[in-house]
Protein backbone atom coordinates (compact mmCIF):
# COMPACT_ATOMS: atom_id res chain seq x y z
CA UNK A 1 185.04 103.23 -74.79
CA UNK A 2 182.92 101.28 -72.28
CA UNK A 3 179.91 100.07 -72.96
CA UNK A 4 176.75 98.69 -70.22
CA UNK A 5 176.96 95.19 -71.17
CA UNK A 6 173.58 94.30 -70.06
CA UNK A 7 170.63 95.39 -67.88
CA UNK A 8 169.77 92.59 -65.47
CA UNK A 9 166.48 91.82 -64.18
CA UNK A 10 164.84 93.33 -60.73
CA UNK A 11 166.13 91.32 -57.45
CA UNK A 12 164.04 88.28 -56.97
CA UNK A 13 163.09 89.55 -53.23
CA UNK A 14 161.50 92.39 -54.33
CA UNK A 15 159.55 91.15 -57.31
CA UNK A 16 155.79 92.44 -56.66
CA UNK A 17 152.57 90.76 -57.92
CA UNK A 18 149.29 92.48 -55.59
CA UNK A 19 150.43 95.70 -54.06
CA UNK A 20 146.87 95.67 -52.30
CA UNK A 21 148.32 95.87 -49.09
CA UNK A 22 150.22 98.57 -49.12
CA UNK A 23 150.12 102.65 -50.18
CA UNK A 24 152.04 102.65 -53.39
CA UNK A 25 154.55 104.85 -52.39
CA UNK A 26 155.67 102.20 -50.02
CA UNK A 27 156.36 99.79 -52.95
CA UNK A 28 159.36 100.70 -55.21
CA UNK A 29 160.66 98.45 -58.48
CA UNK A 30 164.60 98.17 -58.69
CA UNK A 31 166.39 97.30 -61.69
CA UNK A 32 170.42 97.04 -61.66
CA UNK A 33 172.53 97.71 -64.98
CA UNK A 34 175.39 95.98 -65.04
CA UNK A 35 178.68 97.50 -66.72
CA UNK A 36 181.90 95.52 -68.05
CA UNK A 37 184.11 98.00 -65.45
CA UNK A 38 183.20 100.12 -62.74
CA UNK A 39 181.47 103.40 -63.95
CA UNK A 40 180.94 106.98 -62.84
CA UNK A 41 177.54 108.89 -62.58
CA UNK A 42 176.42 112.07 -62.40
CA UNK A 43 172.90 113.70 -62.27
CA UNK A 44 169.60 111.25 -62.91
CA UNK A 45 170.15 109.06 -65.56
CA UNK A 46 166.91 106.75 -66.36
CA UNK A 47 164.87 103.79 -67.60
CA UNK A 48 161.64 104.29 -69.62
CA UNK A 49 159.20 101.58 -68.54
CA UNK A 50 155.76 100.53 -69.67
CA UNK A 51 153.53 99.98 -67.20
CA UNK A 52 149.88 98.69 -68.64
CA UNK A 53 150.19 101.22 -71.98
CA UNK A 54 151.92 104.37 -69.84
CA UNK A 55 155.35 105.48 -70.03
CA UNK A 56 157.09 105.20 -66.52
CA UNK A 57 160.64 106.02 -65.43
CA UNK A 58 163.36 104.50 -63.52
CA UNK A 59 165.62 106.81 -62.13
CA UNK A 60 169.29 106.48 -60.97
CA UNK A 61 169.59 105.51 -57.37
CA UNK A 62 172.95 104.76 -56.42
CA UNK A 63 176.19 102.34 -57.92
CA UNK A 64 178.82 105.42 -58.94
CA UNK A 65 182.40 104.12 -58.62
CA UNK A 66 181.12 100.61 -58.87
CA UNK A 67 180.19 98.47 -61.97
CA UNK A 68 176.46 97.85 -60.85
CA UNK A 69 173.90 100.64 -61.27
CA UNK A 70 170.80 100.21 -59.69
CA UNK A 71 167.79 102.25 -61.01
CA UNK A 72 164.04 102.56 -58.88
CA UNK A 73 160.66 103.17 -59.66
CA UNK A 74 157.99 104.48 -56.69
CA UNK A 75 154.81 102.78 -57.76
CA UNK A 76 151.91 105.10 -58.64
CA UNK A 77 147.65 104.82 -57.56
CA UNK A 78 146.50 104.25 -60.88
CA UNK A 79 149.80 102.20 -62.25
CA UNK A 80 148.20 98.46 -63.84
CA UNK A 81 150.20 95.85 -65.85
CA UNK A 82 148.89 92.48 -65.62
CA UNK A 83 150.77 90.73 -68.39
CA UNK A 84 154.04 92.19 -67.18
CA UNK A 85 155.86 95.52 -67.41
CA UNK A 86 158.42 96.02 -70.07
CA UNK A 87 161.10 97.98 -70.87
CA UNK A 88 160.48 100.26 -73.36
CA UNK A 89 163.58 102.19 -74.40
CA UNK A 90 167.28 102.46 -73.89
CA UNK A 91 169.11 103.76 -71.21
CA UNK A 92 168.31 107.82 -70.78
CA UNK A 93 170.93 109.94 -69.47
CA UNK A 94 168.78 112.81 -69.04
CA UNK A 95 171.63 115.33 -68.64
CA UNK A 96 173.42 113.56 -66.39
CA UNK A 97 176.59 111.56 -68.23
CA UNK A 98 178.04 108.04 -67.23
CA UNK A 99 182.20 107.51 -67.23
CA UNK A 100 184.49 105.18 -66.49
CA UNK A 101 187.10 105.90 -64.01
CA UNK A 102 189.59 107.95 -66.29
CA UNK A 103 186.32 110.27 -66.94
CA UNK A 104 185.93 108.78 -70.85
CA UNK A 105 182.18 109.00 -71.79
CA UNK A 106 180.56 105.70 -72.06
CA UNK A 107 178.80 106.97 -75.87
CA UNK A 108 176.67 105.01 -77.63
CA UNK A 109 175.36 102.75 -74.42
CA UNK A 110 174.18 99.48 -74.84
CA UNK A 111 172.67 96.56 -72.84
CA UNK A 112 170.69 94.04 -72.63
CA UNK A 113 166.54 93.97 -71.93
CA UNK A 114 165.82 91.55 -69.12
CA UNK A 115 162.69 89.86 -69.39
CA UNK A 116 160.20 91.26 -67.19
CA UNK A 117 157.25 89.84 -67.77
CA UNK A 118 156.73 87.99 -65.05
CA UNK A 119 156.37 91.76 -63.06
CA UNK A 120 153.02 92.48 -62.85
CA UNK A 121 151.54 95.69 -60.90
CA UNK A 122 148.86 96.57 -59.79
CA UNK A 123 147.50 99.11 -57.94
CA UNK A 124 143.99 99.15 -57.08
CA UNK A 125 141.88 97.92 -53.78
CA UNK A 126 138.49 97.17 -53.15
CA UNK A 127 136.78 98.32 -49.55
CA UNK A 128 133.17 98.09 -48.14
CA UNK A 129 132.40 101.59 -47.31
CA UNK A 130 128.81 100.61 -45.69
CA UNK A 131 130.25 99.67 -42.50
CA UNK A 132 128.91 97.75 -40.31
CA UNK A 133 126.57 96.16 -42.97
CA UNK A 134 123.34 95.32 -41.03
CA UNK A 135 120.20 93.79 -41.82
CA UNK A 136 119.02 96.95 -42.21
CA UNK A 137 121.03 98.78 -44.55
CA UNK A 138 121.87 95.32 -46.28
CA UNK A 139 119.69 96.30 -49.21
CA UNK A 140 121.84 99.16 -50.06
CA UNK A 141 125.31 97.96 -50.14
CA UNK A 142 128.36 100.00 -51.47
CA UNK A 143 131.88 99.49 -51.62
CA UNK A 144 134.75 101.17 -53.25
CA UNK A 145 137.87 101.10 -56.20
CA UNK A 146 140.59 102.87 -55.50
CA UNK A 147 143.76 103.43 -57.54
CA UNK A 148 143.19 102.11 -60.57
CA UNK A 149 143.20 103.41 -63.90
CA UNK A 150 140.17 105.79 -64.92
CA UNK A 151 138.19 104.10 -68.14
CA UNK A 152 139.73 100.87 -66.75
CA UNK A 153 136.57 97.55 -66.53
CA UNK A 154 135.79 96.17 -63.62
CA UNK A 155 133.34 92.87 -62.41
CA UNK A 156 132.50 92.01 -59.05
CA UNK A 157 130.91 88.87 -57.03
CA UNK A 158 129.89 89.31 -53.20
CA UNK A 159 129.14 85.50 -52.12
CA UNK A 160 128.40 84.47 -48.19
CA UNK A 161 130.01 81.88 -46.24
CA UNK A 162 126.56 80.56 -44.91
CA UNK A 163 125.98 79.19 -48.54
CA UNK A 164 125.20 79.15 -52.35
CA UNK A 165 124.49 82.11 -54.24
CA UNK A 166 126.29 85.27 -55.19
CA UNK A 167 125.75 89.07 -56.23
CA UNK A 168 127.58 89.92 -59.01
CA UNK A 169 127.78 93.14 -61.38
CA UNK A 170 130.69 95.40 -63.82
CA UNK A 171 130.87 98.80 -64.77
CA UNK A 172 134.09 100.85 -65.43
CA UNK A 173 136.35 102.76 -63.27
CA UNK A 174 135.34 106.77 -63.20
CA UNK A 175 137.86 107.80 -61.02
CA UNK A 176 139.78 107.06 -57.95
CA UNK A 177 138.02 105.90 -55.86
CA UNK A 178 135.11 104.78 -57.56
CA UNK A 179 132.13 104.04 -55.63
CA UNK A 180 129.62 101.05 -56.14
CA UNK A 181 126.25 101.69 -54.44
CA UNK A 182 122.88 100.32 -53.79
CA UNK A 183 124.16 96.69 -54.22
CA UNK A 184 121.69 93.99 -52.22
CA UNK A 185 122.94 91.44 -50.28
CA UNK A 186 120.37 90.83 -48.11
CA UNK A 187 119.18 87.83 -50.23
CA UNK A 188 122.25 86.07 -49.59
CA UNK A 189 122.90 83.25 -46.76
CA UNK A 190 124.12 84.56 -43.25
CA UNK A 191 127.51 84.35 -43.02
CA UNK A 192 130.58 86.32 -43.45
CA UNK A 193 130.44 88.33 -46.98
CA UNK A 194 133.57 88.07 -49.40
CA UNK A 195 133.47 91.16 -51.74
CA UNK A 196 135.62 90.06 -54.98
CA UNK A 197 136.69 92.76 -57.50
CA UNK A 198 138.87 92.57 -60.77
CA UNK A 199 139.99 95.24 -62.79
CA UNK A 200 140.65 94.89 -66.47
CA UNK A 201 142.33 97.44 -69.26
CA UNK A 202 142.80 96.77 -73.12
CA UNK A 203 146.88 97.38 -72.97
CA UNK A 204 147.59 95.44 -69.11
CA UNK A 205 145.53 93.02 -69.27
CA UNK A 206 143.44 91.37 -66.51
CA UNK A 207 144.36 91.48 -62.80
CA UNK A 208 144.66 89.59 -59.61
CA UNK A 209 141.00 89.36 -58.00
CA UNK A 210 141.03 91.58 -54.99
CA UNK A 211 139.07 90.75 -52.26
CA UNK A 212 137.94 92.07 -48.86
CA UNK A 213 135.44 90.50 -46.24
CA UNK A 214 133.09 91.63 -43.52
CA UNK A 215 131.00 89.90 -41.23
CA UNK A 216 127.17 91.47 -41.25
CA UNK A 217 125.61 91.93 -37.70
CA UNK A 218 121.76 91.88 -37.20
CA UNK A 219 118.97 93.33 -34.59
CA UNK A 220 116.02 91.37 -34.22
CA UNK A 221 112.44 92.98 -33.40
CA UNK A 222 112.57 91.18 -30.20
CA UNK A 223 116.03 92.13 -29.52
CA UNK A 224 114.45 95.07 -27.15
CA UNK A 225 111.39 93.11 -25.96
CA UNK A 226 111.37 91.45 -22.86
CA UNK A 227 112.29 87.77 -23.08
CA UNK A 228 109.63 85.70 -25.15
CA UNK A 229 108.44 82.73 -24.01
CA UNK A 230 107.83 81.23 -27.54
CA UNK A 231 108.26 82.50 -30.62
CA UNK A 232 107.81 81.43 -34.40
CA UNK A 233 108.58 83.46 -38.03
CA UNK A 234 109.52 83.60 -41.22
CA UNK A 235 112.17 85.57 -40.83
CA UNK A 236 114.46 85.62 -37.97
CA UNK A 237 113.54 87.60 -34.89
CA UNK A 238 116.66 88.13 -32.93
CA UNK A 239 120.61 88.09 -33.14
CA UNK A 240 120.81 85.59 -30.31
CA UNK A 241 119.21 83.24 -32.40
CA UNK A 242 121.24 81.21 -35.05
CA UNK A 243 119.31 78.30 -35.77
CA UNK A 244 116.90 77.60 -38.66
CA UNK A 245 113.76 78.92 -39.22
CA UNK A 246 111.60 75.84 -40.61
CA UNK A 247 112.06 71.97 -41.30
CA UNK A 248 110.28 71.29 -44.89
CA UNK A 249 109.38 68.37 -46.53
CA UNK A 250 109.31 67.69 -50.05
CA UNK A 251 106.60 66.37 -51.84
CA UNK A 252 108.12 63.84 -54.26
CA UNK A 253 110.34 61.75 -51.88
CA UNK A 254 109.01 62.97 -48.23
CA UNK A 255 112.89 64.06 -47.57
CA UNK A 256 113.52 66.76 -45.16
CA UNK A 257 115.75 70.14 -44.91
CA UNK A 258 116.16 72.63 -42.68
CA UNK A 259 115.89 76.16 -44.42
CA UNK A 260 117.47 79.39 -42.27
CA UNK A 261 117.90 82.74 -42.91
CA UNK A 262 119.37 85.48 -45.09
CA UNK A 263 121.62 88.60 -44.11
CA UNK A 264 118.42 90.47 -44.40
CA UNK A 265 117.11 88.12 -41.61
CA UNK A 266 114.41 86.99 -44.42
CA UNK A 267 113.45 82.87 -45.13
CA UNK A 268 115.95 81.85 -47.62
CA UNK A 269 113.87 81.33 -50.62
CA UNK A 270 116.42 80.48 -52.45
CA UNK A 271 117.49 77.57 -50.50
CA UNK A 272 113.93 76.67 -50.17
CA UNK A 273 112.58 76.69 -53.72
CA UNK A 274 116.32 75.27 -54.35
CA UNK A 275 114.94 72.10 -52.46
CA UNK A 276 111.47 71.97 -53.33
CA UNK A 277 111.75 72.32 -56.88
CA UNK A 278 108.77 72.08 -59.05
CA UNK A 279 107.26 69.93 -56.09
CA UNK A 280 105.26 70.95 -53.36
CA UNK A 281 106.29 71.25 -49.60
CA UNK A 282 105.48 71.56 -46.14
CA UNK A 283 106.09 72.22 -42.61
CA UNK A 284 107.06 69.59 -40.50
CA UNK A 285 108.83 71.81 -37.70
CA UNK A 286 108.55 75.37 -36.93
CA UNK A 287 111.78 76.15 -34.84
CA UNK A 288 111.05 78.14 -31.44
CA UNK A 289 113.68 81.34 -31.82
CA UNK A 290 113.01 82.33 -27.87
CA UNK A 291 115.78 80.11 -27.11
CA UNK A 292 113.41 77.70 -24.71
CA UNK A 293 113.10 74.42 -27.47
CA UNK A 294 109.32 74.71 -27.56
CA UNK A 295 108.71 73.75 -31.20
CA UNK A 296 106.49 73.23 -33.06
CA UNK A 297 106.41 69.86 -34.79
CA UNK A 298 103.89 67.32 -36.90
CA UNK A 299 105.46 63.99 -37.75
CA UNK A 300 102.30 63.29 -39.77
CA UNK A 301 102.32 64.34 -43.25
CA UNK A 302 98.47 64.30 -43.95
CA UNK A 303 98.66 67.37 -41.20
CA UNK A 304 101.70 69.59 -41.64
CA UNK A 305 100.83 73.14 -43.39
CA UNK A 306 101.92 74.09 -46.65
CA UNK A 307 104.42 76.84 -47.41
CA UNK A 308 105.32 76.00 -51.45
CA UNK A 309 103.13 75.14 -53.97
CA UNK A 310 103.81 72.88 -57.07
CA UNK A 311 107.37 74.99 -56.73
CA UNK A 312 105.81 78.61 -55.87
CA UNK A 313 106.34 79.70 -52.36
CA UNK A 314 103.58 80.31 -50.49
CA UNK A 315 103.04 84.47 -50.17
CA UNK A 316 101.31 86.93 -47.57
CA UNK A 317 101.25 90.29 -47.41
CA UNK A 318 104.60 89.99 -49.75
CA UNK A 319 106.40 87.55 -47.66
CA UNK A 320 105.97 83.82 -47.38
CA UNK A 321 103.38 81.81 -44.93
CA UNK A 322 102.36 79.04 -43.72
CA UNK A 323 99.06 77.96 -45.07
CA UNK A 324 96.38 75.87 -43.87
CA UNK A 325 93.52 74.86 -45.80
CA UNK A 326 90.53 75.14 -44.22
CA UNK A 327 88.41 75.85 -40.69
CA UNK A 328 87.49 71.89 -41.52
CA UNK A 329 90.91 70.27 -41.50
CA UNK A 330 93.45 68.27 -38.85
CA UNK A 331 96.17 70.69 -39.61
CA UNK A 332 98.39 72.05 -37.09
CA UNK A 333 102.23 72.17 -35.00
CA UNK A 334 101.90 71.35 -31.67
CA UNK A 335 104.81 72.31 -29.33
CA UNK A 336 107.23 70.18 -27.94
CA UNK A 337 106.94 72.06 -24.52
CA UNK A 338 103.42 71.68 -22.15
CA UNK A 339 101.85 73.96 -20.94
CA UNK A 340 103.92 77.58 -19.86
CA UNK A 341 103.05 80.96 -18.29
CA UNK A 342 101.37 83.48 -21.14
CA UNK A 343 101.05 86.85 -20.41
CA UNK A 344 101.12 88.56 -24.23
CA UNK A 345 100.69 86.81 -27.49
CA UNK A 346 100.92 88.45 -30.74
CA UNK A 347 100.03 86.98 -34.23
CA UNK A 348 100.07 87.94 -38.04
CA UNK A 349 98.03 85.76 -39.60
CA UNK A 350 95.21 86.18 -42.88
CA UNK A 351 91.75 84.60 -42.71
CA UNK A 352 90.65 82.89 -45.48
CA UNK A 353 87.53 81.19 -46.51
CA UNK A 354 84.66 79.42 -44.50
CA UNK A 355 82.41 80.71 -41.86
CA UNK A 356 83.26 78.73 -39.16
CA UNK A 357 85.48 80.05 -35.99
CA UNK A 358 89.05 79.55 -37.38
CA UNK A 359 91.81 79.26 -34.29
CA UNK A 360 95.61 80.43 -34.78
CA UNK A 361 96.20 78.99 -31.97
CA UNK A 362 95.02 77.10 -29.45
CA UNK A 363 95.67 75.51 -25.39
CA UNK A 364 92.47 73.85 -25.40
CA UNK A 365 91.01 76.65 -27.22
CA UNK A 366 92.50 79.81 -26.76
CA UNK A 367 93.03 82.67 -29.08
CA UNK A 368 91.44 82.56 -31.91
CA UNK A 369 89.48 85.00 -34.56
CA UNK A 370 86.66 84.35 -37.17
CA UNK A 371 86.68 85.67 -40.42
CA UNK A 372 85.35 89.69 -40.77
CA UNK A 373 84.05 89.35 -37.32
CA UNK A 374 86.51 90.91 -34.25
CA UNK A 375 88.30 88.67 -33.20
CA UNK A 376 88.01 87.03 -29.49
CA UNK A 377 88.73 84.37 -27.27
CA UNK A 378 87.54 80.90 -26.28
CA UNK A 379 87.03 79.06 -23.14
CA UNK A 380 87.31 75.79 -23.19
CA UNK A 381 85.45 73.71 -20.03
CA UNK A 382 87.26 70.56 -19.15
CA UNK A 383 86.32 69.54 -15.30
CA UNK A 384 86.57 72.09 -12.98
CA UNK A 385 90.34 73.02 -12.50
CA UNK A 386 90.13 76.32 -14.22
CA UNK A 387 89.92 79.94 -13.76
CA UNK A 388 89.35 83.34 -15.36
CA UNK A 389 92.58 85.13 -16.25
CA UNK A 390 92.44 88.37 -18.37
CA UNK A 391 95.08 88.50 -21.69
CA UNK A 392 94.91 92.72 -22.54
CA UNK A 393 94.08 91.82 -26.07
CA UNK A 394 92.39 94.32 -27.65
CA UNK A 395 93.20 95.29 -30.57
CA UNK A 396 94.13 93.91 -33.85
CA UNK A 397 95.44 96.01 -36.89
CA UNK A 398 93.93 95.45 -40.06
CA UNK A 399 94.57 95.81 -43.66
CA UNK A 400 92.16 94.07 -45.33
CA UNK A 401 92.26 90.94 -44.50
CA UNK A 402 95.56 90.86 -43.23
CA UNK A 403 95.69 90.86 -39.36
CA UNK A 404 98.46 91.86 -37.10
CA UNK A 405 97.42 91.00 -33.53
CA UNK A 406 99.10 91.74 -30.33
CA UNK A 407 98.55 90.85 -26.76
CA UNK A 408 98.39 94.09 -24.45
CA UNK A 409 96.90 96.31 -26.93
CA UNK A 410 95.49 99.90 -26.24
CA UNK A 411 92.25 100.38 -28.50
CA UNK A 412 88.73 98.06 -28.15
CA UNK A 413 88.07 95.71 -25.45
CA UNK A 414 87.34 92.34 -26.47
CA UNK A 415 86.18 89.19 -23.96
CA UNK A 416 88.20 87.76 -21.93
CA UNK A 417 90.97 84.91 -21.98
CA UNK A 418 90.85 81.60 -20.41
CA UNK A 419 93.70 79.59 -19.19
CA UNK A 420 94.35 76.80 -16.53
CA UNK A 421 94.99 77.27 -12.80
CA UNK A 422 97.14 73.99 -13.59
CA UNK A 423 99.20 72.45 -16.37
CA UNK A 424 97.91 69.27 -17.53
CA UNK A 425 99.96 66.31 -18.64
CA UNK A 426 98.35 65.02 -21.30
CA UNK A 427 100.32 65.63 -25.03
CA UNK A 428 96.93 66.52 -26.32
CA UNK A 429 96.84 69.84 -24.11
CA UNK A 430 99.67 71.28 -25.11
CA UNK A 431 99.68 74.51 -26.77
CA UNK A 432 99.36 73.73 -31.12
CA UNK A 433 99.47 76.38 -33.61
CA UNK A 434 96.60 76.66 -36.41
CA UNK A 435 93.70 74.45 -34.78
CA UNK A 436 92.13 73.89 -31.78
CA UNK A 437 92.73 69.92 -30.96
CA UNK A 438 89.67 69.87 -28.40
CA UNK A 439 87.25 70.76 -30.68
CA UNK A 440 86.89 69.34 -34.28
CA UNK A 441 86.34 71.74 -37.25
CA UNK A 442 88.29 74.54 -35.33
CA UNK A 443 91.26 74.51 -37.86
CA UNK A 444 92.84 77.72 -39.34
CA UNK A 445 92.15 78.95 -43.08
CA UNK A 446 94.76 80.64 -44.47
CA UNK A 447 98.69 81.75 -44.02
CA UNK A 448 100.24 82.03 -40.48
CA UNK A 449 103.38 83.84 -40.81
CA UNK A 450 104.52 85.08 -37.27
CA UNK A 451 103.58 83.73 -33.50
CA UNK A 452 104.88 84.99 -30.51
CA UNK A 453 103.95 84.25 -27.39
CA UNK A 454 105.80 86.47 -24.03
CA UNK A 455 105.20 85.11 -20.26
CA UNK A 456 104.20 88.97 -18.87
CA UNK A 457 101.68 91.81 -20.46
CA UNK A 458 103.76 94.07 -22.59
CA UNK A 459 104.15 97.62 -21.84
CA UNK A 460 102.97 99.85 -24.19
CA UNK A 461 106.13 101.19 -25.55
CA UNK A 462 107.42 97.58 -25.86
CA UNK A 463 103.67 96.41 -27.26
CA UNK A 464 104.27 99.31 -30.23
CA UNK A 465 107.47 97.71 -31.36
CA UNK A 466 106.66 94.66 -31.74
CA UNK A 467 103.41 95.19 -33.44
CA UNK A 468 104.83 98.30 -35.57
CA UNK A 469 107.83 95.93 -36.85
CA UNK A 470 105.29 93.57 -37.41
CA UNK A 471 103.60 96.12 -39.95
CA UNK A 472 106.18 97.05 -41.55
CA UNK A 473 107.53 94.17 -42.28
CA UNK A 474 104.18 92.45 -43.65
CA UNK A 475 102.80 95.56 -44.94
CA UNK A 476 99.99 95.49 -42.27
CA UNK A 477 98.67 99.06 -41.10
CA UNK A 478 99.71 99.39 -37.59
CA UNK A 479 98.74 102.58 -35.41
């Protein structure tokens, strides 16, 4: 009588830890039984195997005539062990038979159980089904499971490469595949997004993280505007445009940090009130996103705005702002660029207190708005080099006393626009956001969240763009 000494344990080459990568059909578990002589089979024969609580099977593959059997197993969607399959009963002839060579039964088989728990399976991959993610669907993230076990736990983490912070969230596995919806990432740094899912079941244990990445894209409101010729934010306003929003200065120790952008194109807040703390902090650059350098800088502290507040972040219209003061103060950012062609400028901006003239912005004096009254522009007289040149701006959208202002406008006339025939050279005429410099008491009162500035009239098509994604992005009623 011959007997199977002992069942040795799957080829070293083909042991499998993440089958992620591949359709489980494609990945197949080999075990070899070893016999003291060579042996003869006939039919299936098999191996019972426990694979994360469920009974699998190993079925004869080929070895007849020779003294080493070798039995496979075709992975199935669904199949989990993380602590390492095991065998889990003898040697099943399932109506088959195994002889030796002279045809005697090998009866009452025995052999040894290699130790397997080192081969772990696992099934199950994790895909972003919103594809591409975008700024604007980056709210409303969903990605999916497939092939792993139904009533099986799951956790997640998304995380960014363009910084701290993560999304993370569990549930449990309804089916294959099992989609996770409505998850928001736009919060989260600009970068390239790492999706991170691990499945978990009572009997196999924990396994392997999977992960998956994709790189968000983003469209701008400018993106379809002609080219600006300045242009300032709180959130970013087009994809060719990678730099940082703001340069901030905190409070307590006067250091300084650069603060950019979230998937959603949104100020990172997080980074912000990260750095500010419980202090206050302020605005010491405001970074032109036209691509032209112009600027807008204050070195002196005494005069930069504010955008958080003993740690709170500064808010209009439900996103942040810049905030000055009063009509009364010194406050403002004064490009780094003199003086450039204007053709369209368009603001959002809230008045605040006082009944003086307050001036968003100014080139000795130009566009600026006081309080309830409409708003219109200045002209400010220095020598004779000057001349009469008409901006189209007329009209402003309000919502209370939120304003969303755009050059080129189609509905009231308002007065006319001065600028100069030619460009002067002194650093105290160059354009300055949130005060007129020529005139003292002509400061801003209130939050200044957007300012952009084009070097032609917008068409109307082009004009409703800009100002409607102005609306809806500060909650402003726009026509």
């Amino acid at each position: 009588m011959h007997f199977l000494s002992r069942l040795i344990e799957m080829a070293r080459g083909l042991a499998i830890l993440c089958l992620c990568a591949m359709p489980a059909s494609a990945a197949t578990l080999v075990f070899t039984a070893t016999a003291s002589e060579p042996v003869i089979v006939t039919g299936t024969p098999r191996i019972a195997i426990d694979v994360g609580g469920a009974t699998r099977f190993a079925t004869y593959a080929s070895g007849s005539g020779t003294a080493a059997l070798t039995f496979s197993y075709a992975v199935q969607a669904g199949d989990f062990d993380a602590n390492g399959i095991t065998i889990a009963a003898p040697l099943d002839l399932n109506g088959g038979s195994i002889t030796d060579i002279a045809g005697n039964p090998a009866s009452s088989l025995t052999f040894t159980v290699p130790d397997t728990s080192a081969l772990k399976v696992q099934t199950y991959t994790a895909t972003f089904t919103t594809s591409p993610i975008t700024n604007a669907n980056a709210s409303a993230v969903s990605f999916a499971i497939a092939k792993a076990p139904t009533g099986a736990s799951f956790t997640y983490t998304i995380t960014s490469s363009g910084g701290s912070g993560s999304v993370t969230g569990s549930g449990t596995i309804g089916g294959s595949p099992h989609t996770v919806s409505n998850v928001d990432v736009s919060a989260l740094p600009t970068g390239t997004l790492t999706l991170s899912v691990t499945v978990s079941t009572a009997a196999g244990g924990t396994g392997a993280a999977k992960t998956v990445a994709s790189t968000p894209s983003f469209t701008g409101v400018l993106d379809s505007l002609p080219a600006s010729a300045a242009a300032f934010s709180v959130r970013r306003l087009r994809s060719g445009y990678s730099g940082s929003l703001l340069r901030v200065r905190r409070s307590s120790d006067n250091t300084e940090q650069n603060i950019g952008f979230t998937i959603g194109g949104h100020i990172d807040t997080a980074a912000l009130t990260g750095f500010c703390g419980s202090n206050s902090c302020f605005i010491s650059t405001w970074y032109d996103q036209s691509g032209n350098g112009r600027n807008a800088v204050q070195a002196t502290a005494a005069n930069q705005p504010r955008i958080v507040n003993a740690g709170s972040v500064d808010m209009a219209g439900g996103r942040p702002g810049l905030i000055w003061p009063s009509v009364t103060n010194t406050t403002f950012l004064g490009m780094t660029a003199q003086f450039f062609a204007i053709g369209a400028v368009s603001a959002v901006a809230q008045y605040g207190s006082g009944t003086q003239t307050g001036w968003i912005a100014s080139y000795a004096g130009l566009f600026g708005g006081a309080g309830p009254a409409p708003p219109f522009f200045h002209a400010s007289l220095l020598g004779s080099s000057f001349f009469y040149h008409t901006l189209a701006f007329d009209n402003w959208a309000r919502n209370g006393a939120q304003l969303a202002a755009s050059a080129n406008a189609i509905a009231l006339p308002w007065p006319l626009a001065t600028v100069y025939a030619t460009a002067p050279t002194s650093q105290n005429y160059r354009w300055s956001i949130g005060s007129d410099r020529m005139i003292s008491g002509r400061g801003w009162s209130g939050p200044i969240s957007e300012f952009v500035m084009l070097p032609s009239a917008l068409s109307t098509s082009d004009r409703q763009i800009l100002e409607r994604g102005q609306g809806s992005y500060y909650g402003v009623s726009v026509p």
